[in-house]
C-alpha atoms as a PDB file:
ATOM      1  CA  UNK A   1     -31.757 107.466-269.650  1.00  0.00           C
ATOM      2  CA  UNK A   2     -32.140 104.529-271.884  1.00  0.00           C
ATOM      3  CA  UNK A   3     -32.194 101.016-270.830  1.00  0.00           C
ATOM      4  CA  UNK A   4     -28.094 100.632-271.842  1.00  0.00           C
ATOM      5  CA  UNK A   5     -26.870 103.273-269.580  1.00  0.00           C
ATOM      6  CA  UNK A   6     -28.683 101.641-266.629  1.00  0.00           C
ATOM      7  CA  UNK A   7     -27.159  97.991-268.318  1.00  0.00           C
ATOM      8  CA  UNK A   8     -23.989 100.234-268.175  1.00  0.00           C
ATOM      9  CA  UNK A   9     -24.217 102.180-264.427  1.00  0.00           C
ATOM     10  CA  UNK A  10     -25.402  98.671-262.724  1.00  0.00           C
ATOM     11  CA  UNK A  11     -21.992  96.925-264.561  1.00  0.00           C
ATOM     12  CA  UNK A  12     -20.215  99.602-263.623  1.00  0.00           C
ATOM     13  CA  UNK A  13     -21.215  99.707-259.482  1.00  0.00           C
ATOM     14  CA  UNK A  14     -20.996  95.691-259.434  1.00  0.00           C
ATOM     15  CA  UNK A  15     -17.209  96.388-261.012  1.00  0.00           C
ATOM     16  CA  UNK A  16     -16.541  98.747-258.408  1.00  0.00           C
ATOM     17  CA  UNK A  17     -18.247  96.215-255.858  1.00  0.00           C
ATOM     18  CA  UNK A  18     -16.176  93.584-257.278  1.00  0.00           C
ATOM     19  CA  UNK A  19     -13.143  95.323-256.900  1.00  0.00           C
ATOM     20  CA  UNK A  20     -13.767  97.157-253.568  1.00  0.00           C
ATOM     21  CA  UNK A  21     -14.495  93.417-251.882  1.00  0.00           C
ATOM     22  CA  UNK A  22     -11.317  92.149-253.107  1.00  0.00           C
ATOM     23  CA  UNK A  23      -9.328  94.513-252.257  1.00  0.00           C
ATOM     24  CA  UNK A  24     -10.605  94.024-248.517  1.00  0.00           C
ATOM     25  CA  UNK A  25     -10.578  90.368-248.669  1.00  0.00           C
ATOM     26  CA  UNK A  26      -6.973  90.361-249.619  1.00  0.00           C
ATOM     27  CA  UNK A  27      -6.019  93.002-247.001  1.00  0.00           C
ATOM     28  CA  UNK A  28      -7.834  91.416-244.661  1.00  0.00           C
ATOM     29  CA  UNK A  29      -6.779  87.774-245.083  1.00  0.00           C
ATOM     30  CA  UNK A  30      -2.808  89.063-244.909  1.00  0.00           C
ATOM     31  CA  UNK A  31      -3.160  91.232-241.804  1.00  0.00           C
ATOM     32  CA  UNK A  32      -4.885  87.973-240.392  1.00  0.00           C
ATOM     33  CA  UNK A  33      -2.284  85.928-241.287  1.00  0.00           C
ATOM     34  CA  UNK A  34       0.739  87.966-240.189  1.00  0.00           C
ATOM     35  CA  UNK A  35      -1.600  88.210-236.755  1.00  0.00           C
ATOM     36  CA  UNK A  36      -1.731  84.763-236.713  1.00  0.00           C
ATOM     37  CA  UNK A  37       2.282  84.157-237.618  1.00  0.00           C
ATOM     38  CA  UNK A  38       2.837  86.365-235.321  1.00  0.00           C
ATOM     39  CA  UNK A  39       1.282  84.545-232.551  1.00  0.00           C
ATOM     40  CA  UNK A  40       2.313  81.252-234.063  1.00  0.00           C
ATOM     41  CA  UNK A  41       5.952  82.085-233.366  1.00  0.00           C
ATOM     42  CA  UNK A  42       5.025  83.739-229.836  1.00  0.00           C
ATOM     43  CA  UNK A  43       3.596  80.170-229.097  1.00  0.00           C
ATOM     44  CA  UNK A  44       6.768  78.565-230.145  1.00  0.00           C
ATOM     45  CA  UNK A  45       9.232  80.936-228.633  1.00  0.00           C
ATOM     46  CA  UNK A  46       6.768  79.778-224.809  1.00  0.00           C
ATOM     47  CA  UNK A  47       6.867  76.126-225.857  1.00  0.00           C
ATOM     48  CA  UNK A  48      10.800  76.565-226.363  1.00  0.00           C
ATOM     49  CA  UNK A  49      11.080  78.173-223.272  1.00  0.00           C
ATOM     50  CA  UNK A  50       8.928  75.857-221.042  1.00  0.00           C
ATOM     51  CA  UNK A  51      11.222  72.632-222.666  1.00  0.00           C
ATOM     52  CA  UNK A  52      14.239  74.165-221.550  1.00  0.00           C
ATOM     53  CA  UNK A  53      13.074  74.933-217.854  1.00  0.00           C
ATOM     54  CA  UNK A  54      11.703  71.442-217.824  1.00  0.00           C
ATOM     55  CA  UNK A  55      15.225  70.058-218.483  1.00  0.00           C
ATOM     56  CA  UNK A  56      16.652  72.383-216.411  1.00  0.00           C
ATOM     57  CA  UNK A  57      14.477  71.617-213.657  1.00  0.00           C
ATOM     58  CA  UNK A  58      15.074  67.920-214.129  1.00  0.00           C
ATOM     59  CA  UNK A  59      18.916  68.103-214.684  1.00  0.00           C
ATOM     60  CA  UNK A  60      18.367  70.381-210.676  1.00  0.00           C
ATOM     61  CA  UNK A  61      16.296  67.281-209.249  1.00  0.00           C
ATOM     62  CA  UNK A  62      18.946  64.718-210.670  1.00  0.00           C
ATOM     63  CA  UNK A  63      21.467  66.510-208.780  1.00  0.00           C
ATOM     64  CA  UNK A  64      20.006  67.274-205.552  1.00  0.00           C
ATOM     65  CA  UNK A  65      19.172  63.122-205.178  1.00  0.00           C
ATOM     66  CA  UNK A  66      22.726  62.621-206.029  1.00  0.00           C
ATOM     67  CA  UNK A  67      24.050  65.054-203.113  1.00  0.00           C
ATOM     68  CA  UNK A  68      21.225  63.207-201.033  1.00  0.00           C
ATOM     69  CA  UNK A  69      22.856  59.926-201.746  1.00  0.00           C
ATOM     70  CA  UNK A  70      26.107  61.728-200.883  1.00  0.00           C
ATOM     71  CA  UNK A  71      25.187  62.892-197.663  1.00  0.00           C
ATOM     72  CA  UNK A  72      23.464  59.553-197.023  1.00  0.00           C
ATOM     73  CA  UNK A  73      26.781  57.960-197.546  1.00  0.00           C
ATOM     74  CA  UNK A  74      28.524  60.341-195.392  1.00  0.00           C
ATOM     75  CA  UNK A  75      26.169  59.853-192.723  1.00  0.00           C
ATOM     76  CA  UNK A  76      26.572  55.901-192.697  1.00  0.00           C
ATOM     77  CA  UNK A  77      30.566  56.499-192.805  1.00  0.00           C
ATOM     78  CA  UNK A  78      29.795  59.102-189.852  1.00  0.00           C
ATOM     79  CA  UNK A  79      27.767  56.273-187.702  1.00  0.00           C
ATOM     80  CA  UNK A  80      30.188  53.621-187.885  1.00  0.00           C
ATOM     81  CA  UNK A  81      33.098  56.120-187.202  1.00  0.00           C
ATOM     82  CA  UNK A  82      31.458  57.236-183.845  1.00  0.00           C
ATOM     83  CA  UNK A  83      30.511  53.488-183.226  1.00  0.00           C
ATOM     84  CA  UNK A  84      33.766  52.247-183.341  1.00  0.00           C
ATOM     85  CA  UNK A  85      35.496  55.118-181.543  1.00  0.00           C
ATOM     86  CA  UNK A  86      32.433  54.104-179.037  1.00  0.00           C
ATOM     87  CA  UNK A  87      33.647  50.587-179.254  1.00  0.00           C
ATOM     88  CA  UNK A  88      37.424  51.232-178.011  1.00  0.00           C
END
């Protein structure tokens, strides 16, 4: 073998080199990014959910103190019914 077909075998096995890395590279950069997408919108859907229940969970608290000021109210009303009734 002359000095031009080992010139041509070593261009020809970086080519293939060349090409095989890329080809990997690429494949493995887009299964990467549809993991990470993937995730992404997982971690969004959570962060959605967890908003909502906080809202919910506030809109709940709002109207439990309400019925507490209700029942406070009715209470009072209560007292001074039984006091006057006491009264007479």
């Amino acid at each position: 073998m002359g000095f031009e077909h080992i010139l041509i075998l070593i261009g020809e096995i970086g080519v293939a080199t060349g090409v095989f890395y890329t080809l990997f590279n690429h494949l493995f950069k887009n299964a990467f990014n549809d993991s990470i997408a993937t995730l992404k919108d997982s971690v969004d859907a959570l962060s959605y959910n967890v908003s909502n229940q906080t809202k919910m969970l506030e809109r709940s608290l709002e109207q439990i103190e309400d019925i507490e000021k209700d029942v406070q109210g009715h209470e009072t009303r209560i007292q001074i019914l039984e006091h006057e009734r006491n009264d007479k």
